[in-house]
Protein backbone atom coordinates (compact mmCIF):
# COMPACT_ATOMS: atom_id res chain seq x y z
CA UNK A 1 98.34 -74.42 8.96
CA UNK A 2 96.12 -76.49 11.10
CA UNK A 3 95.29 -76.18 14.78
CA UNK A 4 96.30 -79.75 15.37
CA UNK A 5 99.91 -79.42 13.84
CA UNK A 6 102.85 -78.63 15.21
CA UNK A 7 103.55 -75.98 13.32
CA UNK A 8 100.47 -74.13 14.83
CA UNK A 9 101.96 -75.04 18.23
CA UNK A 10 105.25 -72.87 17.13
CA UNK A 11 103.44 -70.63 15.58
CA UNK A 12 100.74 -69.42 18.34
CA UNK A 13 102.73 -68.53 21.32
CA UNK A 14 105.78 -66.60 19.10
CA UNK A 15 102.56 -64.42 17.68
CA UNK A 16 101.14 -64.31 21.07
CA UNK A 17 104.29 -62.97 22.70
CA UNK A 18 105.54 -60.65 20.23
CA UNK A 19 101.71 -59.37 19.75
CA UNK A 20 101.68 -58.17 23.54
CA UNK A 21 105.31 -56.80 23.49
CA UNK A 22 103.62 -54.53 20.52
CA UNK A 23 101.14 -52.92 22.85
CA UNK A 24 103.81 -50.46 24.02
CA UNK A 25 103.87 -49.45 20.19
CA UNK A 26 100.38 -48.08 18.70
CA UNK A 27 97.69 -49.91 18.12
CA UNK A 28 98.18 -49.90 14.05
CA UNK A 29 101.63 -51.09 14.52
CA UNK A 30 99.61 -53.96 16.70
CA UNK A 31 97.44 -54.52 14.13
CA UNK A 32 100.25 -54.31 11.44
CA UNK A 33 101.80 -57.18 12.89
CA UNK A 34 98.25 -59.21 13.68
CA UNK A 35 97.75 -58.80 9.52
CA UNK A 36 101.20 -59.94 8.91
CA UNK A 37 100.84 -63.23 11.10
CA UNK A 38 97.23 -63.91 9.53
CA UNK A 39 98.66 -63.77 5.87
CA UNK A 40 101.57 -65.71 7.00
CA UNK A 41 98.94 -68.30 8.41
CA UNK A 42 96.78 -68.14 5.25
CA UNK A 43 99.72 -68.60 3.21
CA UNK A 44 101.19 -71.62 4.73
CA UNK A 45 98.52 -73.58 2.76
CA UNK A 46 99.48 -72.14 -0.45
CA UNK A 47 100.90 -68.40 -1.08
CA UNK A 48 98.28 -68.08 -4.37
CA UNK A 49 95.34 -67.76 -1.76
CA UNK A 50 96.89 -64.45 -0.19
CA UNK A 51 96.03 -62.94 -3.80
CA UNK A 52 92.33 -63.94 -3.43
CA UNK A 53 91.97 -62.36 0.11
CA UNK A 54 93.69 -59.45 -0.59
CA UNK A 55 91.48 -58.89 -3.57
CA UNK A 56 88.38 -59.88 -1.66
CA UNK A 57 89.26 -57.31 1.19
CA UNK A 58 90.66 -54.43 -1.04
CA UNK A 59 87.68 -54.44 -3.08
CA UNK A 60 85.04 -54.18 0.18
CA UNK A 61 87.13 -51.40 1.49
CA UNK A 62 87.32 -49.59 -1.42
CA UNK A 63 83.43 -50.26 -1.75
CA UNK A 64 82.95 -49.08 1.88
CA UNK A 65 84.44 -45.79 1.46
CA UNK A 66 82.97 -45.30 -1.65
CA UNK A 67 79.38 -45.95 0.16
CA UNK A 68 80.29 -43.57 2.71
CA UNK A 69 80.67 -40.93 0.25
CA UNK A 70 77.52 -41.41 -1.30
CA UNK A 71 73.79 -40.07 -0.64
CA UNK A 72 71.25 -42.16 0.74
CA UNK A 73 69.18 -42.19 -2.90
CA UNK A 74 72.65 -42.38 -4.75
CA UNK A 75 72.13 -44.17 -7.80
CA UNK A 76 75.66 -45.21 -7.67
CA UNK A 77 75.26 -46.52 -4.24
CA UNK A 78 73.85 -49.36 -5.84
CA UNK A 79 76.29 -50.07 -8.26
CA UNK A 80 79.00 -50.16 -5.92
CA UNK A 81 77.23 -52.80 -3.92
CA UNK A 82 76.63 -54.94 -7.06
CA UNK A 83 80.19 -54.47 -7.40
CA UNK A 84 80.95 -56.06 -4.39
CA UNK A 85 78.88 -59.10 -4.72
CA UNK A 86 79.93 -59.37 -8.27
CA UNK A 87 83.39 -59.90 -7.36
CA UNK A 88 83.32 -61.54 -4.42
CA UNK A 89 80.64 -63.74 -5.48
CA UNK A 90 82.15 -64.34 -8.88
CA UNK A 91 85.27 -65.77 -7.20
CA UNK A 92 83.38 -67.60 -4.99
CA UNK A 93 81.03 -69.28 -7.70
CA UNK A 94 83.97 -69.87 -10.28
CA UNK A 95 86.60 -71.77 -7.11
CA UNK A 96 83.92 -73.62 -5.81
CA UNK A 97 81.38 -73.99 -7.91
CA UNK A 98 82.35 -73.96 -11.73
CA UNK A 99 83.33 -77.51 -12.60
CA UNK A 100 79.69 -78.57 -10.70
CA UNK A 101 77.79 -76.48 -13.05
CA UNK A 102 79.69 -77.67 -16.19
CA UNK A 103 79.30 -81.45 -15.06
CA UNK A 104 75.71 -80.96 -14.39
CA UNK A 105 75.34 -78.89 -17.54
CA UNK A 106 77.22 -81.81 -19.59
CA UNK A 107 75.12 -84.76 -17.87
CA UNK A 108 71.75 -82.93 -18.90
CA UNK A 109 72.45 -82.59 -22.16
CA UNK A 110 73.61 -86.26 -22.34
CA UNK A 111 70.35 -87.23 -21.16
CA UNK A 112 68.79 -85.14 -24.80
CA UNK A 113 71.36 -87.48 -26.88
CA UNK A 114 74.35 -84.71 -26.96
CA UNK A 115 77.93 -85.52 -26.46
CA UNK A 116 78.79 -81.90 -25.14
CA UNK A 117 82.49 -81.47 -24.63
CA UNK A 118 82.57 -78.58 -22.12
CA UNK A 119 85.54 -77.65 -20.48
CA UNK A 120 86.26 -78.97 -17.00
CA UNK A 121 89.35 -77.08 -14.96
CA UNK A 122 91.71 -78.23 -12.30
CA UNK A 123 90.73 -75.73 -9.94
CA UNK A 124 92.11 -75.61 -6.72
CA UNK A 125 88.94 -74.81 -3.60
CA UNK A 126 90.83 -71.88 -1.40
CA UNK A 127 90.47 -72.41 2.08
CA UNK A 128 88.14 -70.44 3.84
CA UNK A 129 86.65 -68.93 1.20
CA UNK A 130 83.06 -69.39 1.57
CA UNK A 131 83.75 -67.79 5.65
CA UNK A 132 85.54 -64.76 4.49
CA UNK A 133 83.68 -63.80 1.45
CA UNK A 134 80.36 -63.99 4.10
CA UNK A 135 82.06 -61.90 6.32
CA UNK A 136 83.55 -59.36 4.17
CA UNK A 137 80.28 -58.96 2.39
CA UNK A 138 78.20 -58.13 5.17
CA UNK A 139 80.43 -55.30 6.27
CA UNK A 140 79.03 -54.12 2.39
CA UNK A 141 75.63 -55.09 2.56
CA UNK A 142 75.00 -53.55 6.08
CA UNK A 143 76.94 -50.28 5.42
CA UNK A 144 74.52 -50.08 2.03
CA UNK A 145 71.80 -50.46 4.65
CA UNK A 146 72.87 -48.07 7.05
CA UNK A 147 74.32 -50.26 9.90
CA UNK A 148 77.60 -49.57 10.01
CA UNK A 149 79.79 -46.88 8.98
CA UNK A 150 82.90 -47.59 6.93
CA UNK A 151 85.93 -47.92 8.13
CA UNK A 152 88.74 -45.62 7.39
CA UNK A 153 91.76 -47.65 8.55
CA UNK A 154 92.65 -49.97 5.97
CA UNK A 155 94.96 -52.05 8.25
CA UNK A 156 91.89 -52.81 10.55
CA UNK A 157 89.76 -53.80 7.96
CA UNK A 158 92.32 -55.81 6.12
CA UNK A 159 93.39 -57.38 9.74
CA UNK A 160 89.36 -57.72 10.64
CA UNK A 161 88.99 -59.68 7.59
CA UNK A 162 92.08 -62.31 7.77
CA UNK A 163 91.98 -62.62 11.62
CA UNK A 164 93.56 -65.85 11.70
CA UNK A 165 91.72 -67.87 14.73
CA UNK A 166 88.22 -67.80 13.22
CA UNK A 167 89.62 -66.69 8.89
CA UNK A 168 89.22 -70.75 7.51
CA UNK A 169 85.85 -72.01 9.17
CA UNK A 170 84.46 -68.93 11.23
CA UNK A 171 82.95 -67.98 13.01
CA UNK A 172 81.43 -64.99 10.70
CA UNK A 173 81.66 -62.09 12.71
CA UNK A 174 79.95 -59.04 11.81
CA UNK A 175 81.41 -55.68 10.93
CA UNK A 176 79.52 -53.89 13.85
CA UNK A 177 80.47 -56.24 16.67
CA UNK A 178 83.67 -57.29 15.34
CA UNK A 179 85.16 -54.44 13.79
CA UNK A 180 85.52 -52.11 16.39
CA UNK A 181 87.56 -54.34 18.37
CA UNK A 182 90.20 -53.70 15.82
CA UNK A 183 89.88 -50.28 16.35
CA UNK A 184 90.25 -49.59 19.90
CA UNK A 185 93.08 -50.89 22.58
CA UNK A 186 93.15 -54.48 23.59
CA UNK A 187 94.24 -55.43 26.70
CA UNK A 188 95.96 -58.98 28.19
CA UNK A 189 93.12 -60.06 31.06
CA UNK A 190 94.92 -63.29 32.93
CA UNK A 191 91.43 -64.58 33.64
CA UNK A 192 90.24 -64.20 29.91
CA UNK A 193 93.20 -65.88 28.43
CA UNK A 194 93.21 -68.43 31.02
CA UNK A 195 89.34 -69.35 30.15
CA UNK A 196 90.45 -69.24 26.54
CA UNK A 197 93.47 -71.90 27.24
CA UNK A 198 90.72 -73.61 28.22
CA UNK A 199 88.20 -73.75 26.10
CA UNK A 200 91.32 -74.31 23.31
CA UNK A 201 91.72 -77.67 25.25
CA UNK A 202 87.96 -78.87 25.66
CA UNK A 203 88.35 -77.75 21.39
CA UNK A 204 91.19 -80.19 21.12
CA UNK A 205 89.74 -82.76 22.77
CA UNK A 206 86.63 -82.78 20.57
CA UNK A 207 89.06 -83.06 17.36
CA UNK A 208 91.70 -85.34 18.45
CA UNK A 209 90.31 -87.59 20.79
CA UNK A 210 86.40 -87.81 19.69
CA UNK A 211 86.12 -86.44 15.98
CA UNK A 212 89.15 -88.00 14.38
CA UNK A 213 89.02 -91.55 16.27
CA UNK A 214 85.01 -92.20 15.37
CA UNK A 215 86.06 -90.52 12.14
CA UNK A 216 87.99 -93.76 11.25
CA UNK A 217 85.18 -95.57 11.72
CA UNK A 218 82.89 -93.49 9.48
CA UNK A 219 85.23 -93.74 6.90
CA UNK A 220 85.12 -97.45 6.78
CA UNK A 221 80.92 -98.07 7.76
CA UNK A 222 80.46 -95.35 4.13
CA UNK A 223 82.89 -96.90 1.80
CA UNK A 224 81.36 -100.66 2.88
CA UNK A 225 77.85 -99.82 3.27
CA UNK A 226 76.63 -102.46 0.73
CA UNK A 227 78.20 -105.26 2.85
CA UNK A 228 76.77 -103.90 5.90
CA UNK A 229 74.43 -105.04 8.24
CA UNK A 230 71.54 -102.39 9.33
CA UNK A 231 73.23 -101.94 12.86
CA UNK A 232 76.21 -100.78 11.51
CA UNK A 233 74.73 -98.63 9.44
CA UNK A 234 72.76 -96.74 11.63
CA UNK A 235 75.35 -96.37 14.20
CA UNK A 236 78.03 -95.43 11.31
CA UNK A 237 75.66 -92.98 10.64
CA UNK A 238 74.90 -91.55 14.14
CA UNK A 239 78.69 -91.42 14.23
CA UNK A 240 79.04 -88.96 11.32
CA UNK A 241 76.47 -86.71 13.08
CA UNK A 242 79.13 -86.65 16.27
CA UNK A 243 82.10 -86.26 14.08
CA UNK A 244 80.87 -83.41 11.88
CA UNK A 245 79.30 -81.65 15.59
CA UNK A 246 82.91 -82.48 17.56
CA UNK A 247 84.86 -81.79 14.59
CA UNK A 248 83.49 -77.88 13.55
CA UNK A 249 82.79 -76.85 17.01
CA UNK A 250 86.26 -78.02 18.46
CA UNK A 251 87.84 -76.08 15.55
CA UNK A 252 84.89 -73.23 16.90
CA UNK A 253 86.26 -73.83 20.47
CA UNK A 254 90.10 -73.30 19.42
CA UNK A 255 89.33 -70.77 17.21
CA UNK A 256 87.04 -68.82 20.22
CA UNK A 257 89.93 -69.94 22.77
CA UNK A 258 92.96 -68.60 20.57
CA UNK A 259 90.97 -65.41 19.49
CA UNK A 260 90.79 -64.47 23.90
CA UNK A 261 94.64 -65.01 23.62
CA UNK A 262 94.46 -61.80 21.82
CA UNK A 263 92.16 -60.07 23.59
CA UNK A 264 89.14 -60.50 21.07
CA UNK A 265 85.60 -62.02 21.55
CA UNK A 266 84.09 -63.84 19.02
CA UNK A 267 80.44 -64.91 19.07
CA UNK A 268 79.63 -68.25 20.18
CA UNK A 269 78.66 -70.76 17.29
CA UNK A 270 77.50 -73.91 18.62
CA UNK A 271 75.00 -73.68 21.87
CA UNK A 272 75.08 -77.71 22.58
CA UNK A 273 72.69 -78.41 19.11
CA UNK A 274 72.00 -82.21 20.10
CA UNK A 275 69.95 -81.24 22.86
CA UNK A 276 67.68 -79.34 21.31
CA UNK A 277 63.80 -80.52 21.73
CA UNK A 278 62.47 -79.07 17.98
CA UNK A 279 64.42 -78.42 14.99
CA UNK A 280 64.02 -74.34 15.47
CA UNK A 281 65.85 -74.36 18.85
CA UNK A 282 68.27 -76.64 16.49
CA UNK A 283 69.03 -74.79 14.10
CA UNK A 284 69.89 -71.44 16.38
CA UNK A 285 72.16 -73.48 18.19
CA UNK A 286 74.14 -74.78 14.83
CA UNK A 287 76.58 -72.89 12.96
CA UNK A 288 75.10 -70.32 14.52
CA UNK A 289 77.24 -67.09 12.59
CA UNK A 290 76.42 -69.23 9.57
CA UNK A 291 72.51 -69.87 10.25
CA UNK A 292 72.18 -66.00 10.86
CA UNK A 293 73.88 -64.44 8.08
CA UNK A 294 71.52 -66.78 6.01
CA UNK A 295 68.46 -65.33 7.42
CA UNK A 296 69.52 -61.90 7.24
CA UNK A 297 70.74 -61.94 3.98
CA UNK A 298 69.26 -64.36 2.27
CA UNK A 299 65.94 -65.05 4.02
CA UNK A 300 64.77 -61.52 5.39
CA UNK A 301 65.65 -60.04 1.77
CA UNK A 302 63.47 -62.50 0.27
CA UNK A 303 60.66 -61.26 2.71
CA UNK A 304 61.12 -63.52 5.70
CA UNK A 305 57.70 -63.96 7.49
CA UNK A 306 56.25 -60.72 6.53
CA UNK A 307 54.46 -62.30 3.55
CA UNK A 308 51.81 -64.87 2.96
CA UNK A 309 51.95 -68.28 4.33
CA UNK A 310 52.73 -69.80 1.03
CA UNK A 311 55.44 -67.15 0.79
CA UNK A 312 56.85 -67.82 3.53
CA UNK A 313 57.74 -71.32 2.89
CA UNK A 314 59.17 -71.04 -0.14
CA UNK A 315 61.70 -68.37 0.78
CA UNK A 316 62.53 -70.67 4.18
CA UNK A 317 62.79 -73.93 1.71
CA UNK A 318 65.01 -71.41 -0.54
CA UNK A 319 67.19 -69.78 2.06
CA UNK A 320 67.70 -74.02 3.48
CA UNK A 321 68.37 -74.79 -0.09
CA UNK A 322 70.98 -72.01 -0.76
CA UNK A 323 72.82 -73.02 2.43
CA UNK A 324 73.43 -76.70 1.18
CA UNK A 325 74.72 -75.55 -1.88
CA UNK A 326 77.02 -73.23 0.23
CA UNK A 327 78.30 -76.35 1.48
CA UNK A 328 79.78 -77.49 -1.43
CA UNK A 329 79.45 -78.34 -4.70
CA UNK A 330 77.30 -81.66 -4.66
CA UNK A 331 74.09 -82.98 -5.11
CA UNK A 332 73.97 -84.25 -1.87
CA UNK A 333 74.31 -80.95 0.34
CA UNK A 334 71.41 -79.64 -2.06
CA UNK A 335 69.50 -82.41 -1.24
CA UNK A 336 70.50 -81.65 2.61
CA UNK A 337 69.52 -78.03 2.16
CA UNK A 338 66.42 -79.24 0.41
CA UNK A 339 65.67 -81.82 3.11
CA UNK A 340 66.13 -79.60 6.13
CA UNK A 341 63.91 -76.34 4.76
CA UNK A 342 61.11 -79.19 3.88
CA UNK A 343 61.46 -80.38 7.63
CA UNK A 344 61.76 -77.14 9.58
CA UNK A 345 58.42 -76.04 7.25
CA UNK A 346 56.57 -78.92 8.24
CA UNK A 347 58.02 -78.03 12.18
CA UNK A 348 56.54 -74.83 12.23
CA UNK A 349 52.79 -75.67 9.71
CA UNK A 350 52.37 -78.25 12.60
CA UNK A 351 53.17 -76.29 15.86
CA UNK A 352 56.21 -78.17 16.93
CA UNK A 353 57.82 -74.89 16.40
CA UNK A 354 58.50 -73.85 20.07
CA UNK A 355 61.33 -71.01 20.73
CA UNK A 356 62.76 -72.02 24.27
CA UNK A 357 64.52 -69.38 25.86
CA UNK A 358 67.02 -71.40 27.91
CA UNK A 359 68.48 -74.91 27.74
CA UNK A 360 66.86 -78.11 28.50
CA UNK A 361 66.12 -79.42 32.05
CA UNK A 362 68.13 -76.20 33.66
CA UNK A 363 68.26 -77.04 37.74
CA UNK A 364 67.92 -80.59 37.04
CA UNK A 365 69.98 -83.56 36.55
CA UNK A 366 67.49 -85.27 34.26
CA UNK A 367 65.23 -84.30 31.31
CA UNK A 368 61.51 -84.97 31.85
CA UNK A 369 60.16 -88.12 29.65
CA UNK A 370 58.57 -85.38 27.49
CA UNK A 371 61.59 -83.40 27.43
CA UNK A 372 63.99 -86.57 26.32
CA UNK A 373 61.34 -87.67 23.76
CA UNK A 374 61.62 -84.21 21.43
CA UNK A 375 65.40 -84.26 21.87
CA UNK A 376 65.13 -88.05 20.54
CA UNK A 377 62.74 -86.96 17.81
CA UNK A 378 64.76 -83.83 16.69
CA UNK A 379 67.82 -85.86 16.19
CA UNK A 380 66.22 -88.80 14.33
CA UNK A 381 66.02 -86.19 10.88
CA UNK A 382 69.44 -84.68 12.06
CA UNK A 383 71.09 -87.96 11.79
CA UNK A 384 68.89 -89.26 8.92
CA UNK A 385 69.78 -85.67 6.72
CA UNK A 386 73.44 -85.78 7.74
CA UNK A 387 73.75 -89.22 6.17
CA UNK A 388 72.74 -87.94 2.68
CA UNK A 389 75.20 -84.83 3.81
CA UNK A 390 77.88 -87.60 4.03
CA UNK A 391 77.36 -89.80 1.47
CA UNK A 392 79.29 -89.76 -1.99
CA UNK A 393 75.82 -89.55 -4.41
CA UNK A 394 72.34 -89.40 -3.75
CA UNK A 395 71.97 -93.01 -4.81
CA UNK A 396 74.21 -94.12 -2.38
CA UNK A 397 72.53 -92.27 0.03
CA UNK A 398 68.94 -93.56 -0.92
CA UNK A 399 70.48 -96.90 -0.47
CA UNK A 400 72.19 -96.05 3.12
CA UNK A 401 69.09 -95.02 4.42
CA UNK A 402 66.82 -97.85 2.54
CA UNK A 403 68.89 -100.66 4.03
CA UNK A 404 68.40 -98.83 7.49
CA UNK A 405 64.78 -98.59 6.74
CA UNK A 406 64.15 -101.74 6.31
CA UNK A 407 66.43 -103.55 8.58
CA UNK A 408 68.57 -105.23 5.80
CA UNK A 409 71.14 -108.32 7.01
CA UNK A 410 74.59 -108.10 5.85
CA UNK A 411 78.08 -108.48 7.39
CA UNK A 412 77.97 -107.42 11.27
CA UNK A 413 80.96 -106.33 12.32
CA UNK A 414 80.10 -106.33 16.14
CA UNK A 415 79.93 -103.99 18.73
CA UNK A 416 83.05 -104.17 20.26
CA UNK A 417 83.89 -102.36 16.90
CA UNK A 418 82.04 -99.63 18.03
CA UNK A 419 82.89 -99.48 21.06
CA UNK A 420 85.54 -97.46 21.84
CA UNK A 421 83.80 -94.74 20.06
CA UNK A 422 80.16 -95.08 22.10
CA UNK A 423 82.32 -94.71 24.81
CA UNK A 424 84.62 -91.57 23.73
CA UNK A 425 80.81 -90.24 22.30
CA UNK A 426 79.42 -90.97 25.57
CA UNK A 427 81.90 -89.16 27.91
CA UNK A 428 81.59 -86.20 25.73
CA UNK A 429 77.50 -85.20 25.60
CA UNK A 430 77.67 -86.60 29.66
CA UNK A 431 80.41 -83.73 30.02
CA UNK A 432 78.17 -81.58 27.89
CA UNK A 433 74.77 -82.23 29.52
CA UNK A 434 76.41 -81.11 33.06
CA UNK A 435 77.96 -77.87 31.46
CA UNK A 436 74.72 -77.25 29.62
CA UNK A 437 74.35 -73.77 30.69
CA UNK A 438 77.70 -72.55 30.19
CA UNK A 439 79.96 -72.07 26.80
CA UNK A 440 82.02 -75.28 26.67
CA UNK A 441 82.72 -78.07 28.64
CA UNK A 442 85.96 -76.74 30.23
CA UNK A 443 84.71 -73.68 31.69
CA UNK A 444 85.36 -74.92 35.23
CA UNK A 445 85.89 -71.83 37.60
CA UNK A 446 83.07 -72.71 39.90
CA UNK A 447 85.45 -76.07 41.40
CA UNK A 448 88.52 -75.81 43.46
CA UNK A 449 91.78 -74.52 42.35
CA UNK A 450 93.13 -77.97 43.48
CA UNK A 451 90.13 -79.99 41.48
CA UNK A 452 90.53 -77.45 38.03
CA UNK A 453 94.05 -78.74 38.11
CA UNK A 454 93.28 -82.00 38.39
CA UNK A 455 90.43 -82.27 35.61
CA UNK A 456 93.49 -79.94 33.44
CA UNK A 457 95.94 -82.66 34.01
CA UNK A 458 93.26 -85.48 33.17
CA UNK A 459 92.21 -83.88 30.04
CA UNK A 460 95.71 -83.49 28.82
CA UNK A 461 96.45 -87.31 29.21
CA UNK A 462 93.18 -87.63 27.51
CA UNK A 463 94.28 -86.28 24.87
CA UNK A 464 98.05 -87.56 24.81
CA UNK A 465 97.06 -91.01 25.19
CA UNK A 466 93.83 -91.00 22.71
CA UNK A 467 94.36 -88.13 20.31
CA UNK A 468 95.07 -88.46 16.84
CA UNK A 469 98.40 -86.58 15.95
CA UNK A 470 98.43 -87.15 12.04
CA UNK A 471 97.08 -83.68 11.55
CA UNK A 472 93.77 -84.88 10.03
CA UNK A 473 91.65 -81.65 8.48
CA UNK A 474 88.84 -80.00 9.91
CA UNK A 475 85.57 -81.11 7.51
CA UNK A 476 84.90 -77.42 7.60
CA UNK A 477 87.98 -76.66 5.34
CA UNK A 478 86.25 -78.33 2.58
CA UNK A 479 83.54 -75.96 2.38
């Protein structure tokens, strides 16, 4: 079920009604029905999925209790945890991953003279898979470590897990911030819900209107690249970097909106990334559940910075790598992985490695020269990565990028082609830019009740005039 269908449309206020008529009941009659909707949303794709998340959760709650029960030292403390990441992982690795590794396998041993004749399945990718294994394996993980404490309600965890705003593309919430909200009483705040109507819209926007319109554009500058001129390359590229950016964080933005309905708070996941003046203050502004579940379970267990220079590069290439094969199951997100580890070593060995503790230019209208000229040279190998992200092989890639390079002539389609979407793109960040410091670009309660209204009313014809109603899918429900 997507957030830009109709049926979502039905399907969000008859949950959000019935869900706050429930309050008067207990709260695991409240959560009851909260489960009930999610698997009813996770279902709509296909009912088989409902098998795998079930699975996934009753296995991490029966591994939670089970940790609970054990000493500190337990030796069987850490089996049960390599029980959890065997089975999670293992259904992970075999949905998403299996026919990659026995197509790479088969094309290797080509290359020795072979004919192998390995077995290729038609395997069907799960939606959100990759998001909820993450998040139910750090509950595991951080009760092994002594974080959290398991949970005994096994409607809360199950509902904690399959929480239907954020279950396909996140955000990953942890156990110990996310959890307890299950277990305690929500309750309906006008103002809340009225911010998160908001910030719903200002997500819609950013899919219908920007994301989906440019993405038409993409679609044709990649699949004609060889008859391309170098201008529309590189501005077919730049346009992928504002598709993939308006297209996760508007589903973020929904997801974050629609979660408030409910009277939850999930963490924020994108912190305006293209303005960032180094890749470090980048890359904690992107994905941002996703970045930091990396580095604390991949990265810090590998020895983070505590180790020797050397050391520390490799496990920051590694942890980079690992997250581009998380994307999918393609040379090219490897590559990306690769790519950015390689880049945000060569950041921090050089000093351009600056944490900034607030946003760019704050109190002004304008960045310094300085100030512009990082932000220009951060998003040059944002733009230049995401095009190997994008691209169908790393050939075609190699050659995107060349013919960029070096200028190459070719068929120019014009810029009144690009147009429409330089302008949607450039409405957008100018929005962004002036809400810098807060969430999203809707949170507006600093104007006039009579201006809010106004900009409400504009944005909706925005987005019934402009938006793209044929229920195109988030890029994030690939992965």
């Amino acid at each position: 079920m997507l957030f830009n269908s109709l049926a979502f449309w039905l399907f969000l206020p008859a949950v959000f009604i019935i869900y706050w008529e429930l309050q008067r009941c207990s709260l695991r009659v409240q959560n009851l029905f909260l489960l009930a909707a999610s698997y009813f949303f996770y279902g709509w794709w296909d009912w088989r999925f409902l098998l795998l998340i079930f699975a996934s959760s009753l296995t991490d709650y029966l591994v939670g209790m089970g940790l609970g029960r054990t000493g500190i030292r337990s030796s069987r403390r850490r089996m049960l945890l390599w029980t959890s990441l065997f089975i999670n992982l293992g259904l992970l690795g075999f949905f998403k991953y299996f026919n990659f590794f026995v197509s790479s396998v088969a094309r290797l041993l080509t290359q020795f003279g072979m004919e192998p004749h390995l077995p290729v399945l038609n395997v069907i990718l799960p939606v959100g898979i990759s998001f909820y294994t993450f998040q139910t394996l750090s509950y595991t993980i951080d009760i092994y470590r002594g974080k959290v404490k398991p949970v005994n309600d096994p409607v809360a965890f199950f509902a904690f897990v399959s929480f239907f705003p954020q279950l396909v593309a996140g955000p990953v919430e942890r156990a110990k911030t996310f959890l307890p909200q299950f277990l305690e009483r929500r309750r309906f705040d006008p103002a809340t819900a009225t911010d998160g109507m908001r910030q719903i819209l200002w997500g819609l926007l950013k899919k219908m209107v920007v994301a989906d319109n440019i993405g038409r554009i993409v679609d044709v500058v990649f699949s004609h690249s060889d008859g391309l001129n170098w201008v529309g390359l590189l501005i077919g590229g730049t346009f992928f970097s504002i598709q993939i950016y308006c297209d996760f964080s508007g589903y973020t933005d929904i997801a974050i909106g629609a979660a408030r309905l409910f009277g939850f708070s999930l963490m924020r996941n994108f912190a305006y990334p293209y303005f960032s003046r180094n890749l470090t203050e980048f890359w904690s502004r992107w994905n941002i559940s996703v970045s930091s579940w990396f580095r604390d379970y991949v990265y810090i267990p590998l020895g983070g910075s505590r180790v020797s220079d050397w050391r520390h590069i490799a496990n920051l290439v590694i942890t980079f790598t690992v997250s581009g094969l998380w994307h999918g199951a393609a040379w090219t997100f490897i590559i990306w992985g690769l790519a950015h580890g390689v880049l945000y070593c060569l950041t921090m060995v050089t000093g351009h490695n600056t944490k900034y503790d607030d946003v760019v230019a704050r109190g002004r209208l304008l960045p310094s020269v300085g100030e512009a000229w990082s932000m220009f040279l951060t998003l040059v190998p944002v733009i230049g990565t995401a095009i190997v992200f994008r691209a169908q092989s790393i050939g075609g890639a190699w050659r995107f990028l060349s013919d960029i390079a070096t200028f190459r002539g070719g068929l120019d389609l014009g810029m009144g082609y690009f147009a429409e979407g330089l302008v949607m793109s450039a409405v957008l960040f100018g929005v962004e830019w002036l809400q810098r410091s807060r969430k999203h670009g809707l949170e507006i309660d600093f104007m006039p009740r009579t201006l809010r209204w106004a900009v409400y009313y504009a944005c909706v014809a925005v987005l019934v005039l402009y938006g793209n109603f044929g229920q195109q899918e988030f890029i994030y429900f690939h992965f």
